[in-house]
Structures are given as structure tokens and as C-alpha cells.
Protein backbone atom coordinates (compact mmCIF):
# COMPACT_ATOMS: atom_id res chain seq x y z
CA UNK A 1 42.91 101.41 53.16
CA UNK A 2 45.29 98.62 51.58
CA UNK A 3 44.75 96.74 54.26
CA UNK A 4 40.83 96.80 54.39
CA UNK A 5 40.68 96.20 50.86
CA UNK A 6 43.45 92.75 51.00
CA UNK A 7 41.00 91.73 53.86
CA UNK A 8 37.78 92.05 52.02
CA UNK A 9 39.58 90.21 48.95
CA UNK A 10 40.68 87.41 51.31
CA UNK A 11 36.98 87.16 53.13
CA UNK A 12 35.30 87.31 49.52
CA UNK A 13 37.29 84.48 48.13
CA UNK A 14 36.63 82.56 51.19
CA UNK A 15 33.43 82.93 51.34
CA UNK A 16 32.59 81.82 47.71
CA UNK A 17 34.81 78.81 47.85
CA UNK A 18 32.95 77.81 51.07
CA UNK A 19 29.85 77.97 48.88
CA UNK A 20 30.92 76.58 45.27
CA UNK A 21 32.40 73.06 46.75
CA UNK A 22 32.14 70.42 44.40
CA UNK A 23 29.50 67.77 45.08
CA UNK A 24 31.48 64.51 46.10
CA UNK A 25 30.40 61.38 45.01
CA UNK A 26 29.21 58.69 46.77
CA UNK A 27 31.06 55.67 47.77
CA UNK A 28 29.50 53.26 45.68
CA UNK A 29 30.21 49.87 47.13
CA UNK A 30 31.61 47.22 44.64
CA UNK A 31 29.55 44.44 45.66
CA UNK A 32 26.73 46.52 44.16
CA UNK A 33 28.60 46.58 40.83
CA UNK A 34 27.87 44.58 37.94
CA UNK A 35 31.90 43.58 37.79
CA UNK A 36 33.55 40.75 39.56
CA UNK A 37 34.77 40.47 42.89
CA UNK A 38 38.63 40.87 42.76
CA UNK A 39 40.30 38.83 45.36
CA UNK A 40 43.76 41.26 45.18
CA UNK A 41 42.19 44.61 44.71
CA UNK A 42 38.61 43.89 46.41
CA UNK A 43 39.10 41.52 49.41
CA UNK A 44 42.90 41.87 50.23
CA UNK A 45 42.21 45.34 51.07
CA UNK A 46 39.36 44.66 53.21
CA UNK A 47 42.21 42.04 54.89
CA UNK A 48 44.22 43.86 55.33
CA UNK A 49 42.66 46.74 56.99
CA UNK A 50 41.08 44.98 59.60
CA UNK A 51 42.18 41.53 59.92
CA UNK A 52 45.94 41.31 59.13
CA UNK A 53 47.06 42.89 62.65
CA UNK A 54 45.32 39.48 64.48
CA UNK A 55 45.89 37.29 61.69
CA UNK A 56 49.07 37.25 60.02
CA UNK A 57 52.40 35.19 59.49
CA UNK A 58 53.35 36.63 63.25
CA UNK A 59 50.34 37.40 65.17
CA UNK A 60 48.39 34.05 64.00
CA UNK A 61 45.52 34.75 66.67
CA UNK A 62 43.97 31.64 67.08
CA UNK A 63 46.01 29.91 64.71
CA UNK A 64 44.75 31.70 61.73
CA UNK A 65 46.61 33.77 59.08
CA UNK A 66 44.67 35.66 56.17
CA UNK A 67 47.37 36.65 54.07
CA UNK A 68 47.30 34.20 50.99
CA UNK A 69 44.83 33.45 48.70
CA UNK A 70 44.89 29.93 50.19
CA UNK A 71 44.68 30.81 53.92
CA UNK A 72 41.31 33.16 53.23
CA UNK A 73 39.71 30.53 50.42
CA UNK A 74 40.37 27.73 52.89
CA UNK A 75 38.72 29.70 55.56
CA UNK A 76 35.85 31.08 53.22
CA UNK A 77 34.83 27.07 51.94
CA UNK A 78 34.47 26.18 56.23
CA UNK A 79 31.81 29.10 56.48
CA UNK A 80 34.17 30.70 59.05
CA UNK A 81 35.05 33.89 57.53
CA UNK A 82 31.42 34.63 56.90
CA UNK A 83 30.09 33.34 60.26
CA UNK A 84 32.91 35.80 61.92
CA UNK A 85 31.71 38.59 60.10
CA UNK A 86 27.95 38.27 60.38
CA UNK A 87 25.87 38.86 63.50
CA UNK A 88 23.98 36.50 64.36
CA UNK A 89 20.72 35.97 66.37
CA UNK A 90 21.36 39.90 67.48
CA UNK A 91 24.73 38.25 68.71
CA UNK A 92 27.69 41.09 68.00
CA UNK A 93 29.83 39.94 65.74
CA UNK A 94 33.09 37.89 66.55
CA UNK A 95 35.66 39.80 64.13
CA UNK A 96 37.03 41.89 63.48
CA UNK A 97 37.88 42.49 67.36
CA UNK A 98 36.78 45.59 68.89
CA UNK A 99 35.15 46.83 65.61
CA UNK A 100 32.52 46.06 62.97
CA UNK A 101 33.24 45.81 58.81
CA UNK A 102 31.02 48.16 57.15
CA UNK A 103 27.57 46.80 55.16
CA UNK A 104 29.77 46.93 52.22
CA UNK A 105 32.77 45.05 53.14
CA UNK A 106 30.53 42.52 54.41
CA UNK A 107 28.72 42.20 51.06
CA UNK A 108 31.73 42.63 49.14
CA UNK A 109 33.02 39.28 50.89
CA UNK A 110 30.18 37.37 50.60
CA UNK A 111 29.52 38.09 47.17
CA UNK A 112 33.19 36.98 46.29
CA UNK A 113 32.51 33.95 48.59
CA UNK A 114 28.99 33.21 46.07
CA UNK A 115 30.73 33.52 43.31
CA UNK A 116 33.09 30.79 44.10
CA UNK A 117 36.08 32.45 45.14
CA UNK A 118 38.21 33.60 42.36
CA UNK A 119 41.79 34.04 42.91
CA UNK A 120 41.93 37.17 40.49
């Protein structure tokens, strides 16, 4: 009897935690925000995740690091970054290898690129 009634606890509160989740938000991409692009907490990230394993002090893939706030704003004012990032003419897109940045990181980049690049 002790044990039916432990089980029937254990498969109520289950059950009603199954069904009263809390709602997550969405991600809401910062390039769709009012607030400026931040090249340390915005873009580095972005960097970091999928560039910095081609592209650093060590692994300088084609001769290009994106570490520094020089090395990516050097490579932003060329058009490069962008033009790596972007498909073009239904062509795949050259970086990141093997992989794709998300709509977001994409705009996130080249909204920080339009607005000239602040080193914030």
C-alpha cells in the first residue's frame, strides 16, 4: 500500500511538471536590437566559436588570424570577412569550413561591419 501510494506521488508530480514548463524565450538576435554592436561581447564570440580553430596565432589557415581587434577590422575594411560568410550566386559559403553561421551571426557581423567597426 506504501508503495502504491509513493508511486502515484512520484507519477503525479511528474506528470504536472511535464505539463507546467515555463515558456522559454526566444533567442532574440542582437543585430535586431536597437543597441550597438559590441566587438568583445558580440563578434569575438561569434570568432571564436567558429573561426578561431582555422584562424588563430597557431593554426593561421591561409595566413589569416582573427583574434585581435586589428586582424578582424583589417579583414572586415577588404570585404573578406563578409564575402566568406555570405553565399553567393547560390554558391555555399567559403567559411566557416564544413559549417554555416546562423542568419543571426551573419547579421550581427555585418551590422557591426555598417556601423564602422567599433572596437568596443
Amino acid at each position: 500500500m506504501r508503495l502504491t501510494i509513493s508511486f502515484n506521488l512520484l507519477l503525479t508530480v511528474s506528470l504536472y511538471s511535464c505539463t507546467n514548463q515555463h515558456q522559454v524565450e526566444p533567442n532574440i538576435c542582437v543585430a535586431n536590437q536597437s543597441k550597438e554592436i559590441s566587438f568583445k561581447t558580440d563578434i569575438i564570440p561569434i570568432l571564436q566559436k567558429n573561426c578561431w580553430s582555422c584562424h588563430n596565432a597557431v593554426n593561421h589557415s591561409g595566413g589569416l588570424v582573427l583574434e585581435t581587434y586589428q586582424q578582424v577590422s583589417e579583414d572586415a575594411k577588404s570585404g573578406e570577412l563578409y564575402d566568406a560568410i555570405v553565399p553567393f550566386n547560390s554558391n555555399p559559403t567559403r567559411m566557416p569550413k564544413g559549417g554555416i553561421l546562423s542568419e543571426c551571426e551573419v547579421a550581427t557581423i555585418k551590422k557591426w561591419i555598417d556601423n564602422k567597426m567599433p572596437n568596443n
